[in-house]
C-alpha atoms as a PDB file:
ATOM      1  CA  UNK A   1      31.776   2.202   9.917  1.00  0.00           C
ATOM      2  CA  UNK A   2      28.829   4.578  10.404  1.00  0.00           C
ATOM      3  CA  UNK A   3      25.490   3.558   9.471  1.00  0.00           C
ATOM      4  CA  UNK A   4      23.889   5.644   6.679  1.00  0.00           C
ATOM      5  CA  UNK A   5      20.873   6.902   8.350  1.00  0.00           C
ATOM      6  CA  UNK A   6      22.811   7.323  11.523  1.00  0.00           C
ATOM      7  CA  UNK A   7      21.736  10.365  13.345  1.00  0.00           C
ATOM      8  CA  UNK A   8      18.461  10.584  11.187  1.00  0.00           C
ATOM      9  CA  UNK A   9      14.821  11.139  12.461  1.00  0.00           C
ATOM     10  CA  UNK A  10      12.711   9.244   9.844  1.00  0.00           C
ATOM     11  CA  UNK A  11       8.712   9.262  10.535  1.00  0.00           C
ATOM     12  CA  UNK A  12       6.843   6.089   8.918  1.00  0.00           C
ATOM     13  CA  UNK A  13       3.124   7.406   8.850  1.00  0.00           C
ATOM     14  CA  UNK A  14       1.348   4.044   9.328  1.00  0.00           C
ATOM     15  CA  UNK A  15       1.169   2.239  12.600  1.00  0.00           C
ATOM     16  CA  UNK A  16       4.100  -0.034  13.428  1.00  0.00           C
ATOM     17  CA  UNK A  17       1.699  -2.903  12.825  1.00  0.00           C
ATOM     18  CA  UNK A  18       1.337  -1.650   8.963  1.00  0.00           C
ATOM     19  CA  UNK A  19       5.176  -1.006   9.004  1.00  0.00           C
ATOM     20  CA  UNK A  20       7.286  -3.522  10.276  1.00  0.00           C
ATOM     21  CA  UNK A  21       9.126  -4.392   7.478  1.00  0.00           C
ATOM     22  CA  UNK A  22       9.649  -0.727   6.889  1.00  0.00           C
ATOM     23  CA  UNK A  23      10.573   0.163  10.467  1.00  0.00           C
ATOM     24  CA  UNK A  24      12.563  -2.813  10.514  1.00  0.00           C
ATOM     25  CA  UNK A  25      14.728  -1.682   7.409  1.00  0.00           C
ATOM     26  CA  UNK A  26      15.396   1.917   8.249  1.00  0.00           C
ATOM     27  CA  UNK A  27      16.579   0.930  11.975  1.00  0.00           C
ATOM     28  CA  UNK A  28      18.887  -1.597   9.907  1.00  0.00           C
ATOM     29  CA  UNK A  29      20.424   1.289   8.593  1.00  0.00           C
ATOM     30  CA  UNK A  30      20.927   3.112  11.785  1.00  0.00           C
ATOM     31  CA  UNK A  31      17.615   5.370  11.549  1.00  0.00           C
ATOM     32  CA  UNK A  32      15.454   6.698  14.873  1.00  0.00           C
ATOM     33  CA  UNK A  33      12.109   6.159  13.252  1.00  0.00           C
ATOM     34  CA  UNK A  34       9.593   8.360  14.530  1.00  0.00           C
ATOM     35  CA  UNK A  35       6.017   6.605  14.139  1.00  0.00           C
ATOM     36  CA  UNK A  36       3.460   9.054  13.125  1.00  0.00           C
ATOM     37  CA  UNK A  37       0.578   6.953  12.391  1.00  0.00           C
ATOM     38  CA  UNK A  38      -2.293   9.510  10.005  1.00  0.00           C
ATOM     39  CA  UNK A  39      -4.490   6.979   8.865  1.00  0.00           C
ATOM     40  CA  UNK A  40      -6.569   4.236  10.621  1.00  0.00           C
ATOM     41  CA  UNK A  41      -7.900   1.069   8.971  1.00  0.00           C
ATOM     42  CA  UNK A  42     -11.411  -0.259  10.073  1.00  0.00           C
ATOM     43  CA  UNK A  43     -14.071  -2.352   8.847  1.00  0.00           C
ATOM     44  CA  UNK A  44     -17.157  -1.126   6.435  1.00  0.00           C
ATOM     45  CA  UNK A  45     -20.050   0.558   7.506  1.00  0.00           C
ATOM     46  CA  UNK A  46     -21.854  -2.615   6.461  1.00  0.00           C
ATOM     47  CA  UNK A  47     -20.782  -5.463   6.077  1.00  0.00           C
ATOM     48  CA  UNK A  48     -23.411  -7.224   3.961  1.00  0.00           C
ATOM     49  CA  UNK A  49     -21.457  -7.257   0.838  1.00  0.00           C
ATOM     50  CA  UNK A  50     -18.252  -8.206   2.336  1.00  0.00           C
ATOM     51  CA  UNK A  51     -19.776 -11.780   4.129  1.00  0.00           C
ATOM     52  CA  UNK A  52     -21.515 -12.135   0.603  1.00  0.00           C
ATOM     53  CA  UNK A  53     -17.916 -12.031  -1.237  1.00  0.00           C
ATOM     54  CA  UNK A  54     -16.484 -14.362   1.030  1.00  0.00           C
ATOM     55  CA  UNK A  55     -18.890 -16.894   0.754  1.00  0.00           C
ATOM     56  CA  UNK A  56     -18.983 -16.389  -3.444  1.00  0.00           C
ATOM     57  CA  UNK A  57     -15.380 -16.936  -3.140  1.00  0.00           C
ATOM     58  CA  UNK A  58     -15.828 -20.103  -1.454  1.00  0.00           C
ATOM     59  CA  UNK A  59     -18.645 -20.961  -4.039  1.00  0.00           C
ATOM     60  CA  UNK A  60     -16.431 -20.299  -7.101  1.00  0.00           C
ATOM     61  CA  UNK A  61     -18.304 -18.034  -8.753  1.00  0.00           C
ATOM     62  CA  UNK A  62     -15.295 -15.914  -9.088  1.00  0.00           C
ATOM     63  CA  UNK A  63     -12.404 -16.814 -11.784  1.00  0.00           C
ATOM     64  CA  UNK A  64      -9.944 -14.596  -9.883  1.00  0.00           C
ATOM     65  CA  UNK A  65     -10.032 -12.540  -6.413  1.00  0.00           C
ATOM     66  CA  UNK A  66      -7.338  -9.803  -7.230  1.00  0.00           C
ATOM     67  CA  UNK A  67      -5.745  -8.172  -4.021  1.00  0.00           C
ATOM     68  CA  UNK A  68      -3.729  -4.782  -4.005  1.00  0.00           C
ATOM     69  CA  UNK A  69      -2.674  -4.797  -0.718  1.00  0.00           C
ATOM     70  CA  UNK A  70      -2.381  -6.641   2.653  1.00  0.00           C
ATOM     71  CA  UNK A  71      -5.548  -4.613   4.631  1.00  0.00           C
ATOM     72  CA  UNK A  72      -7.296  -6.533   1.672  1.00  0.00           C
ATOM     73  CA  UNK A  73      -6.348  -9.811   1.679  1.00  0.00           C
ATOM     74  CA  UNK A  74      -7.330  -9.718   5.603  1.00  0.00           C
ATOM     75  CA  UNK A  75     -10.579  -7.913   5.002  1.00  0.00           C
ATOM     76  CA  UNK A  76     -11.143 -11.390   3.304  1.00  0.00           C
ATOM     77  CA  UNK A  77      -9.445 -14.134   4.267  1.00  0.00           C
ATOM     78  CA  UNK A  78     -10.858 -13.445   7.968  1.00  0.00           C
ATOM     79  CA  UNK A  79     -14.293 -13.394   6.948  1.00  0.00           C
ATOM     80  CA  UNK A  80     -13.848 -16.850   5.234  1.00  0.00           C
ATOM     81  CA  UNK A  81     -15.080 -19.738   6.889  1.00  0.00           C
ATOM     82  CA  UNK A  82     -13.809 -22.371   4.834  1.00  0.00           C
ATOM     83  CA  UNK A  83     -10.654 -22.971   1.817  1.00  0.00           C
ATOM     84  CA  UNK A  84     -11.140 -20.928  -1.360  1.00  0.00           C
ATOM     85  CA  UNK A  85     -12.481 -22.731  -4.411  1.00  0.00           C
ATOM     86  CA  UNK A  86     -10.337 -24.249  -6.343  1.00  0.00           C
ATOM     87  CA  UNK A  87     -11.759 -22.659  -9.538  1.00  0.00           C
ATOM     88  CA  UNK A  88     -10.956 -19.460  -8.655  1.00  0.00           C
ATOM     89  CA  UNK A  89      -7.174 -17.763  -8.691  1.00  0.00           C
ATOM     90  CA  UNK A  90      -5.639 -14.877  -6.630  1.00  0.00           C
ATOM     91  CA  UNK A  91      -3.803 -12.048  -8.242  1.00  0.00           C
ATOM     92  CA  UNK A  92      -1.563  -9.680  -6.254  1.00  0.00           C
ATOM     93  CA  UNK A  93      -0.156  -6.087  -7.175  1.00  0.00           C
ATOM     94  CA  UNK A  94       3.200  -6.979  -5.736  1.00  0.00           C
ATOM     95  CA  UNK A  95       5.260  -9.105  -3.690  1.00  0.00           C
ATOM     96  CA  UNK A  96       4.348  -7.759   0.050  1.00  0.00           C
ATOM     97  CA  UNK A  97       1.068  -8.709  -0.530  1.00  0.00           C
ATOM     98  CA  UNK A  98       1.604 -11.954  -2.030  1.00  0.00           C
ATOM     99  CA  UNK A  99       3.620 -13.000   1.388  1.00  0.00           C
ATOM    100  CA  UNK A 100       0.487 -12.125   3.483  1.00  0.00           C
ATOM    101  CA  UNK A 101      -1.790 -13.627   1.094  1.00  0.00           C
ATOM    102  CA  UNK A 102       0.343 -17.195   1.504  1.00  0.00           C
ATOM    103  CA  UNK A 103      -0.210 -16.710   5.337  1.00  0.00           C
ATOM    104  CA  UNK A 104      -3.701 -16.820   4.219  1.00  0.00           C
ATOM    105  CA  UNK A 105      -3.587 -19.863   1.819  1.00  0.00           C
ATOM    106  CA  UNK A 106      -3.903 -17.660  -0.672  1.00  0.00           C
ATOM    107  CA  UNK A 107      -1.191 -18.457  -3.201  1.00  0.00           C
ATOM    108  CA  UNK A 108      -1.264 -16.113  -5.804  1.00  0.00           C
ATOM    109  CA  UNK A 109      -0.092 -17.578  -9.801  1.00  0.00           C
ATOM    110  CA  UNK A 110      -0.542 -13.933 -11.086  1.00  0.00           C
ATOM    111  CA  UNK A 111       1.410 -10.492 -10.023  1.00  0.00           C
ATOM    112  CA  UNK A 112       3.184  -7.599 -12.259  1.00  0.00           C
ATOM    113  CA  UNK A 113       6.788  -7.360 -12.840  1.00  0.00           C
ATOM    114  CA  UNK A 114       8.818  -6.554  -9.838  1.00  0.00           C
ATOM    115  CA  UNK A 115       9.279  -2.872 -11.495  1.00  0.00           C
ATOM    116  CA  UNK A 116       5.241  -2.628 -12.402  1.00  0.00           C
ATOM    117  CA  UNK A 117       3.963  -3.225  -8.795  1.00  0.00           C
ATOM    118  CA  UNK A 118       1.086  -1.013  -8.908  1.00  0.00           C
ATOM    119  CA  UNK A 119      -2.310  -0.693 -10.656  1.00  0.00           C
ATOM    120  CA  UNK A 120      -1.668  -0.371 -13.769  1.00  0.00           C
ATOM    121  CA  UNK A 121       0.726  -3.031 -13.864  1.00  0.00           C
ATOM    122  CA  UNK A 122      -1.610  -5.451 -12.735  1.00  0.00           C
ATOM    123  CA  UNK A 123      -4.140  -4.749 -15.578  1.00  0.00           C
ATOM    124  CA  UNK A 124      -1.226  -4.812 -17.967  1.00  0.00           C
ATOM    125  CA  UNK A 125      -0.713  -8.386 -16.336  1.00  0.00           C
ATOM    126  CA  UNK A 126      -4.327  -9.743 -17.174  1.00  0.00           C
ATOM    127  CA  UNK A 127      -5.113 -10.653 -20.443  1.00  0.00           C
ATOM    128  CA  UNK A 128      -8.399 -10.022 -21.791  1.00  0.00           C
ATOM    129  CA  UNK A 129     -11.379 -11.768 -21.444  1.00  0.00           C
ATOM    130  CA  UNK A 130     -13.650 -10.782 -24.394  1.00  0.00           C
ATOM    131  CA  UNK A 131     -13.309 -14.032 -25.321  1.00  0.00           C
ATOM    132  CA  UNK A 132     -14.497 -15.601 -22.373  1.00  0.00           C
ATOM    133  CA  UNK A 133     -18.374 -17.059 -21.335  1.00  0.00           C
ATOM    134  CA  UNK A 134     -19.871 -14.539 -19.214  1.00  0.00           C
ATOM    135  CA  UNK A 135     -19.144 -16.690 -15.709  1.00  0.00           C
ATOM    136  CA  UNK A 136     -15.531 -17.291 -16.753  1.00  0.00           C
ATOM    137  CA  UNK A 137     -15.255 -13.583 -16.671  1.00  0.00           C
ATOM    138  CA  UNK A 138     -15.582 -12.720 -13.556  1.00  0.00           C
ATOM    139  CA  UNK A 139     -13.680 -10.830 -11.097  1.00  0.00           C
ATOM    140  CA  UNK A 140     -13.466  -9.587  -7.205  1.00  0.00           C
ATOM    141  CA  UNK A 141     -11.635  -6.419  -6.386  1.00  0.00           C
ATOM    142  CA  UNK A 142     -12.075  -5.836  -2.646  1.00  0.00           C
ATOM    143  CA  UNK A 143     -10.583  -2.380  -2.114  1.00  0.00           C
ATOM    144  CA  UNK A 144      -9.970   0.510   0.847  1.00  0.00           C
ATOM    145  CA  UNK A 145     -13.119   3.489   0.638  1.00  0.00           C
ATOM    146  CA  UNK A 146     -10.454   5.701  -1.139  1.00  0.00           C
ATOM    147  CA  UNK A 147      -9.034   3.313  -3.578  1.00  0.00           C
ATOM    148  CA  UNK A 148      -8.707   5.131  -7.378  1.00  0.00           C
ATOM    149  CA  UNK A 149     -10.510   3.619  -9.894  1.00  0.00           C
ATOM    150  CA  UNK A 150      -7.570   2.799 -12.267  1.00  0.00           C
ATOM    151  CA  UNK A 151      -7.314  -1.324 -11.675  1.00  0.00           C
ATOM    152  CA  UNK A 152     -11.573  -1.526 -11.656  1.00  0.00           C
ATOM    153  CA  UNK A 153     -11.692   0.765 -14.883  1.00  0.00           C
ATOM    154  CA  UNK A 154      -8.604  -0.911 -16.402  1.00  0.00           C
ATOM    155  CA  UNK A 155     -10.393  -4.640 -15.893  1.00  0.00           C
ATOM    156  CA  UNK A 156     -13.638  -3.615 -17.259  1.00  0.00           C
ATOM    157  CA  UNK A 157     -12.124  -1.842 -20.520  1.00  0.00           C
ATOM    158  CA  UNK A 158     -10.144  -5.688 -21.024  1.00  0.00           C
ATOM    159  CA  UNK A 159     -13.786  -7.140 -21.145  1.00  0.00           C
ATOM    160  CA  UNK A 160     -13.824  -8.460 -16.744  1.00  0.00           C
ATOM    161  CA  UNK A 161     -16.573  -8.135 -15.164  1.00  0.00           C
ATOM    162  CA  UNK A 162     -15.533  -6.832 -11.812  1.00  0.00           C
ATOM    163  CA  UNK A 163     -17.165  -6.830  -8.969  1.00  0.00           C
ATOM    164  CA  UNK A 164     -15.284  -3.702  -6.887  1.00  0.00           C
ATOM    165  CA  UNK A 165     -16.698  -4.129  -3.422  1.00  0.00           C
ATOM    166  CA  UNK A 166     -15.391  -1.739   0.227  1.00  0.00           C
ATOM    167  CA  UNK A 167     -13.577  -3.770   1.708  1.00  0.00           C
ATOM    168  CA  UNK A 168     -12.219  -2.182   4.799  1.00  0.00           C
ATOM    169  CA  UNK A 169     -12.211   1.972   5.565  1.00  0.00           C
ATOM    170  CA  UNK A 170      -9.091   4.446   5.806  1.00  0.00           C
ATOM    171  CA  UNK A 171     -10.096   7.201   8.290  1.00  0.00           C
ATOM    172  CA  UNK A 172      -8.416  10.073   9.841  1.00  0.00           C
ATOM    173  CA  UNK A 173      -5.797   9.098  12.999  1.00  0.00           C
ATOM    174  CA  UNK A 174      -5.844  11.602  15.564  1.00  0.00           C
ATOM    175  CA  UNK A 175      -3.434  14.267  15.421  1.00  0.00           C
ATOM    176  CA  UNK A 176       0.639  13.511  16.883  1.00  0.00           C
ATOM    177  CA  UNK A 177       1.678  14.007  20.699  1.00  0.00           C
ATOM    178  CA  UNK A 178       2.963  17.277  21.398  1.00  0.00           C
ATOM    179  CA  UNK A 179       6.182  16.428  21.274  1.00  0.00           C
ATOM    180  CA  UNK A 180       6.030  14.634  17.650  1.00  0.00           C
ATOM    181  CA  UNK A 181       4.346  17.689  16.546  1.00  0.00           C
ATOM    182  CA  UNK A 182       7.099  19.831  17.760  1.00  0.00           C
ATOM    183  CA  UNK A 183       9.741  16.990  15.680  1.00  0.00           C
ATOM    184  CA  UNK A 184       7.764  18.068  12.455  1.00  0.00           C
ATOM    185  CA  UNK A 185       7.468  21.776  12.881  1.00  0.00           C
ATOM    186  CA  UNK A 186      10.770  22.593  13.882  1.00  0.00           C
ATOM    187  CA  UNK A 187      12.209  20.242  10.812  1.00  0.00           C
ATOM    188  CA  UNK A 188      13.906  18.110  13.600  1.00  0.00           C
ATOM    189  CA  UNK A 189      12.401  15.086  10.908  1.00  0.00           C
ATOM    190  CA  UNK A 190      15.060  14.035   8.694  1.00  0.00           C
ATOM    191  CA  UNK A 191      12.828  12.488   6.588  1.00  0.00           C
ATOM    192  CA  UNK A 192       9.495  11.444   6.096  1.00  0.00           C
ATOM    193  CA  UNK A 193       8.524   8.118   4.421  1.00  0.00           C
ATOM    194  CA  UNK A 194       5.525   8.161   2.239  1.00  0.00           C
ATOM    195  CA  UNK A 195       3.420   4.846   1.085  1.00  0.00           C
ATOM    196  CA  UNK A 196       0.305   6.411  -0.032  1.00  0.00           C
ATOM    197  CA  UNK A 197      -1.198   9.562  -0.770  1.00  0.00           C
ATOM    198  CA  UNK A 198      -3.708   9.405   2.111  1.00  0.00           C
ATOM    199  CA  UNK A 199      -1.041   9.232   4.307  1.00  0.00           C
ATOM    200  CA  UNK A 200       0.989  12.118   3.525  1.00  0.00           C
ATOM    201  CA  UNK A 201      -2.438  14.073   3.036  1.00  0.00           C
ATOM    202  CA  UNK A 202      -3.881  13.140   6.046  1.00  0.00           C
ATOM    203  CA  UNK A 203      -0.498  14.156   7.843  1.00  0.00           C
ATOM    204  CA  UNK A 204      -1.625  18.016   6.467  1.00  0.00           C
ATOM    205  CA  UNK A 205      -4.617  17.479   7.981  1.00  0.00           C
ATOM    206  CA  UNK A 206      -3.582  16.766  11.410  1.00  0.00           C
ATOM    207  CA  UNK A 207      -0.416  18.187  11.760  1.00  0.00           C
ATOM    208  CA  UNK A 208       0.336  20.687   8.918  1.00  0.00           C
ATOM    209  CA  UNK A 209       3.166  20.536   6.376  1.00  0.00           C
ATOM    210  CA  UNK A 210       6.135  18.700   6.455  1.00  0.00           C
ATOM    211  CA  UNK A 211       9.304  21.688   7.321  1.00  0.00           C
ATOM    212  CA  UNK A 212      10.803  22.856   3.888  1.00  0.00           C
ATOM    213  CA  UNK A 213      14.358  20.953   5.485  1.00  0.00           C
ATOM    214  CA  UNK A 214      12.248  17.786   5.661  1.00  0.00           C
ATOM    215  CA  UNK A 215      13.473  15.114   3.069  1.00  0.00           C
ATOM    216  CA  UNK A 216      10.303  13.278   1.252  1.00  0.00           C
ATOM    217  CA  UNK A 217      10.804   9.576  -0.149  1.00  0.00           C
ATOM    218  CA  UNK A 218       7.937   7.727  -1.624  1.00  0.00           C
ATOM    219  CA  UNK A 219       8.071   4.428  -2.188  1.00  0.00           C
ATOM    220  CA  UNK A 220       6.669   4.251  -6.030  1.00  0.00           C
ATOM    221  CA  UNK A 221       5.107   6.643  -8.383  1.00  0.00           C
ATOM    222  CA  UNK A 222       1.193   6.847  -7.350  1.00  0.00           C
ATOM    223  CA  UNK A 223       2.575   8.156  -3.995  1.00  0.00           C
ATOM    224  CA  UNK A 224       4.950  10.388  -5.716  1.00  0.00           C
ATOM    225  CA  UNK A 225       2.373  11.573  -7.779  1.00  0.00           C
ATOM    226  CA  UNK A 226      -0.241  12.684  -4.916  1.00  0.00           C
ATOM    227  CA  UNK A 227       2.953  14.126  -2.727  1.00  0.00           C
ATOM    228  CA  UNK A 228       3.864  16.060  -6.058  1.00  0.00           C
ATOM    229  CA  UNK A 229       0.228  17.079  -6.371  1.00  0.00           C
ATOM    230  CA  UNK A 230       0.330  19.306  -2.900  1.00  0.00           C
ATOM    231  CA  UNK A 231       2.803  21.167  -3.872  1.00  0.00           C
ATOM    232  CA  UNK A 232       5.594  19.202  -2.214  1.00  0.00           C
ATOM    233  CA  UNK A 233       8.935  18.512  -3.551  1.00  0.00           C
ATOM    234  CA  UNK A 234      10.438  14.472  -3.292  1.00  0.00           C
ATOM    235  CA  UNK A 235      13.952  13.457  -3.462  1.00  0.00           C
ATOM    236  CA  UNK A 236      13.521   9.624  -2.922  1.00  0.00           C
ATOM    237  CA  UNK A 237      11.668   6.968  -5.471  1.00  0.00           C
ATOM    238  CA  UNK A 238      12.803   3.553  -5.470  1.00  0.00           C
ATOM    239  CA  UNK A 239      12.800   1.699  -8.486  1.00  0.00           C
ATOM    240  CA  UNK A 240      10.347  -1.364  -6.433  1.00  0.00           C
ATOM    241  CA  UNK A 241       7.434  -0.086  -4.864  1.00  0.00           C
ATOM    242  CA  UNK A 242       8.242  -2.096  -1.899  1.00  0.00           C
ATOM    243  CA  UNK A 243       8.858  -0.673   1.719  1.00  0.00           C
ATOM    244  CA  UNK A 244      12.427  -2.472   2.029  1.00  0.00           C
ATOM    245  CA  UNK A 245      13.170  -0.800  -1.401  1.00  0.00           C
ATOM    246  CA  UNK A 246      12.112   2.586   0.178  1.00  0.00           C
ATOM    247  CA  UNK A 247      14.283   1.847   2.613  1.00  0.00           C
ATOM    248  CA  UNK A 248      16.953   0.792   0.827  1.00  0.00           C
ATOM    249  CA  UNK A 249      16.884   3.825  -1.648  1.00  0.00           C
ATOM    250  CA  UNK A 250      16.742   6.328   1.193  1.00  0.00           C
ATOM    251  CA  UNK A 251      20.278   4.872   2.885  1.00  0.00           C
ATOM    252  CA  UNK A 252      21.672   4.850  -0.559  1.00  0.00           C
ATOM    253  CA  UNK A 253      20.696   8.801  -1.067  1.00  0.00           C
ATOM    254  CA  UNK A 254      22.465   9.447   2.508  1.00  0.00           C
ATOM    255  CA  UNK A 255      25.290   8.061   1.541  1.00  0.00           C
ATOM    256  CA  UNK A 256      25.678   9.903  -1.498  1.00  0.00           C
ATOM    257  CA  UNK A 257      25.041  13.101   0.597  1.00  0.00           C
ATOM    258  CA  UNK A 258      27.842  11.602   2.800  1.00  0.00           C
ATOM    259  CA  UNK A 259      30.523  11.674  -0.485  1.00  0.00           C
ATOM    260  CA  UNK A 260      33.207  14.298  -0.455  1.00  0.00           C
END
C-alpha cells in the first residue's frame, strides 16, 4: 500500500533539532522532507534578567512559571542551578512542551484543553487572582523577542502580576542553498509546513514566496492567522496544535486528494 505523502517534497522551516517529532511524522508517512531552517534561536542580548528569574524561581517568589514553548523551558531550566521551589507551579500551553518541561523536572499541574493549546487557552485556563495577597499573585512568563502580547495582557486583565521577561531571541537564518532555493521557486515543494508566523515570514525574507502550486499547512490558528495575513492561501489546520497533528492532518488531506 502506498504511503500518503509518498512522492511529496515537504519543507519543515525550523532546524531538525526544533523538528524531530515533526520530521519524524511526515517521513512516517512516506514524505522527503526538505529542511529549510528561517529562523535561529539564541540567547538575550543580556542576560541580567534571565540569571535573576532563575534564581527567583528557586527562591519562590513566583506562584507559577508559565512556559509556551520548549526554547522557553530551556532558556530556564539551564540557567538553574538548583530544584525549583516547591511553592511555585509550572503551567504549559500544550502537551510538547509539557514533555520537555518533565525532562527538566518541571512537571507541569496546569495546561489548556488538548483543542485550546495556544495563548488564549492558557489564560482561559487560569483563574483569577483578584482575590489573592499581592505575593500569591505572581507570575513568570519567559518568552521569545517576538512573542505577542496576548498571554501577558490576558494574565494581567485576570488580576496576575506578570513578570514577562526575553527569554531567548528568534533571528533571521541565512538564506537556503541554491539548490533548496531552486525546490521553492520552481514549486518542486509539495508542501510547506508552518509552526509560527516568523517562520513562514522570515522564509519571504530570505527566499521569496512560496510557488502558487505549493500546499500550506499550519499547525493551529495563530500560524494560520499570520500565513493568512500575507496574502497566502492554507489548505491544512489540524484540530491540535501539535506537530504530529500537523502531520497527521496533512497525510489525511493527501489521501483524500488520492480518492477517485
Amino acid at each position: 500500500m502506498t504511503l500518503p505523502l509518498h512522492g511529496w517534497k515537504v519543507a519543515v522551516l525550523r532546524s531538525p533539532e526544533q523538528s524531530h517529532s515533526l520530521i519524524t511524522r511526515l517521513e512516517t508517512y512516506g514524505a522527503e522532507v526538505i529542511s529549510i531552517p528561517t529562523i535561529r534561536i539564541v540567547p538575550p542580548v543580556d542576560l541580567t534578567q534571565l540569571h535573576h528569574a532563575a534564581r527567583q524561581l528557586r527562591a519562590g517568589t513566583y506562584e507559577w512559571v508559565v512556559f509556551t514553548s520548549a526554547n522557553a523551558v530551556r532558556c530556564i531550566a539551564e540557567r538553574m542551578t538548583g530544584p525549583l521551589n516547591s511553592q511555585t507551579r509550572v503551567a504549559t500551553v500544550g502537551r510538547a512542551t509539557a514533555r520537555v518541561a518533565r525532562h527538566y523536572h518541571l512537571d507541569p499541574v496546569l495546561q489548556p484543553p488538548i483543542t485550546r493549546q495556544n495563548a488564549l487557552g492558557l489564560v482561559e485556563a487560569f483563574e483569577p487572582a483578584n482575590s489573592r495577597s499581592e505575593e500569591r499573585r505572581k507570575i513568570l512568563v519567559p518568552h521569545a523577542n517576538i512573542a505577542p502580547s496576548t498571554l501577558v495582557d490576558g494574565l494581567k486583565s485576570q488580576g496576575w502580576i506578570v513578570d514577562d521577561i526575553i527569554g531567548y531571541r528568534t533571528i533571521l537564518a541565512d538564506p537556503p542553498p541554491p539548490n533548496i532555493h531552486d525546490l521553492l521557486v520552481t514549486g518542486q515543494i509539495t508542501a510547506i509546513c508552518i509552526t509560527s508566523g516568523s517562520t513562514i515570514r522570515n522564509l519571504i525574507t530570505i527566499a521569496g514566496r512560496p510557488h502558487p502550486q505549493t500546499l500550506l499547512a499550519c499547525i493551529g490558528p495563530s500560524a494560520e492567522a499570520a500565513t493568512k495575513k500575507l496574502g497566502l492561501n492554507v489548505a491544512v489546520v489540524p484540530e491540535v496544535s501539535e506537530a504530529e497533528a500537523l502531520a497527521d492532518a496533512l497525510a489525511t488531506y493527501a489521501r483524500q486528494k488520492l480518492q477517485p
